[in-house]
Protein backbone atom coordinates (compact mmCIF):
# COMPACT_ATOMS: atom_id res chain seq x y z
CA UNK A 1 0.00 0.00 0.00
CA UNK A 2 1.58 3.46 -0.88
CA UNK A 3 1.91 6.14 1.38
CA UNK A 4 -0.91 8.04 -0.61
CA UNK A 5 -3.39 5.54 -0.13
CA UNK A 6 -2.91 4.99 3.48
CA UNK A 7 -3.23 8.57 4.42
CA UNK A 8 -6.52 8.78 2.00
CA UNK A 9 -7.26 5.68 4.21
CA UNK A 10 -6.40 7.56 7.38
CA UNK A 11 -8.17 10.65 6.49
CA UNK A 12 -11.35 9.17 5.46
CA UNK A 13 -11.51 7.31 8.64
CA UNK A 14 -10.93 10.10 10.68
CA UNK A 15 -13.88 12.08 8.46
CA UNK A 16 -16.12 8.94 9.37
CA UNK A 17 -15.48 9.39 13.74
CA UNK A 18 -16.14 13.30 12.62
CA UNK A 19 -19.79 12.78 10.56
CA UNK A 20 -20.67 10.61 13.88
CA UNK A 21 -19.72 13.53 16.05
CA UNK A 22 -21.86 15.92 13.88
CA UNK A 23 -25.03 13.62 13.74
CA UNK A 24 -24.56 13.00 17.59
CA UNK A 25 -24.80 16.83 17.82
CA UNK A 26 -27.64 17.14 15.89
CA UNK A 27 -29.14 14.65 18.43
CA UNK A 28 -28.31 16.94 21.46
CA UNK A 29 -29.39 19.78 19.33
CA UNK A 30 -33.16 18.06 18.92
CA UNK A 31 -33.07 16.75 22.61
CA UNK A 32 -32.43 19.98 23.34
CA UNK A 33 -35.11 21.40 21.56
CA UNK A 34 -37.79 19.50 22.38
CA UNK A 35 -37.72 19.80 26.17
CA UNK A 36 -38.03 23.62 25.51
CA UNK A 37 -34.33 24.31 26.68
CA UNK A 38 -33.45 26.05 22.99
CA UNK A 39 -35.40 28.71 21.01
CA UNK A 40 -37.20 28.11 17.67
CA UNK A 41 -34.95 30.41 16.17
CA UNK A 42 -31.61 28.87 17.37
CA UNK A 43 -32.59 25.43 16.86
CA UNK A 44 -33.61 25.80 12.96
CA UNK A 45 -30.28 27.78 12.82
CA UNK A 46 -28.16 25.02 13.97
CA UNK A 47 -29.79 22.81 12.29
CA UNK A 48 -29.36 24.08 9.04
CA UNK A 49 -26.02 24.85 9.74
CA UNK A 50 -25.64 20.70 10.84
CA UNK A 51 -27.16 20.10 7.43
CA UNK A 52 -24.69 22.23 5.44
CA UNK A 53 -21.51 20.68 7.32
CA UNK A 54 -23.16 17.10 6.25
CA UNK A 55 -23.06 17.42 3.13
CA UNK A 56 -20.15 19.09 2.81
CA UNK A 57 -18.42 16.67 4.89
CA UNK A 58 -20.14 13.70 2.81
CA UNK A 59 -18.86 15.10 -0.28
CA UNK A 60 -15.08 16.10 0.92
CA UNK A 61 -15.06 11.95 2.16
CA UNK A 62 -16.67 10.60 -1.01
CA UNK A 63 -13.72 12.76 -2.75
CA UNK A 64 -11.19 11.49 -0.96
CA UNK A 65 -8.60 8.99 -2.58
CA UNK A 66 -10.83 9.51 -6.03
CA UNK A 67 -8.04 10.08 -8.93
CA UNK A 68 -9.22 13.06 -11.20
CA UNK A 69 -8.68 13.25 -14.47
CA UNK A 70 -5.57 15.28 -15.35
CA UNK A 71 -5.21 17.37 -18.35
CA UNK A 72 -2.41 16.64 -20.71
CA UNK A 73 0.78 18.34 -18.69
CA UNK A 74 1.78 21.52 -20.57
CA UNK A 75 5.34 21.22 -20.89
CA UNK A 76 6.55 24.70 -20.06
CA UNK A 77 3.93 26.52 -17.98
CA UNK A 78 5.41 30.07 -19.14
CA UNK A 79 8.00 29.77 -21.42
CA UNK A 80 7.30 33.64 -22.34
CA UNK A 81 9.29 34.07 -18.81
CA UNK A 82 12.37 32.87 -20.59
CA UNK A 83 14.44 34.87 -22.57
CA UNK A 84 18.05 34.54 -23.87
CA UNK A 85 19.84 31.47 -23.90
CA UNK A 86 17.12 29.40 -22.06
CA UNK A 87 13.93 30.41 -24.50
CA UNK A 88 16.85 29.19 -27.13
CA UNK A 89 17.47 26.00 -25.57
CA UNK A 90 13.89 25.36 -25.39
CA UNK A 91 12.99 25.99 -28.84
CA UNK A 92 15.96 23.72 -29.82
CA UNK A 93 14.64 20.75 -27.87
CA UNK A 94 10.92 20.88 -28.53
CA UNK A 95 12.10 21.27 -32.49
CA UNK A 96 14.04 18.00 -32.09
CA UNK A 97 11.09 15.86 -30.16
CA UNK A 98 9.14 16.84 -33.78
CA UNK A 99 11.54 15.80 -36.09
């Protein structure tokens, strides 16, 4: 197992123990609401503010250890940044890799 995949294995789990955490405050948060210890107002805040996390959350863990598609690597990023003998060289080599 690479190191990559093992700390994608790490991190997810850790992001599993934290979506438990969140629901088990959303519990307290109800609880809390229905025997009249929180106002309307603060509950439906929290709440929604719960939800947003959730998803959030469920979408950062169903990302992790996903490979993206790359894009084709450019092979000089700004070769306008080179000038003299370097822009030269550069020129020189990508003419050979046609030929």
């Amino acid at each position: 197992m690479s190191k990559t995949s093992l700390r994608d294995k790490e991190v997810k789990n850790f992001c599993y123990y934290s979506r438990g955490s969140l629901y088990e405050s959303k519990t307290w948060l109800t609880k809390a609401f229905n025997r009249k210890l929180i106002q309307d107002e603060d509950f439906n805040y929290f709440n929604k503010e719960i939800n947003k996390i959730g998803v959030k959350l469920n979408n950062y863990i169903n990302s992790i250890g996903k490979k993206t598609q790359s894009m084709t690597p450019v092979k000089y990023a700004h070769t306008s940044h080179f000038t003299g003998q370097a822009a030269k060289q550069m020129t020189t080599n990508d003419a050979n890799e046609v030929s």
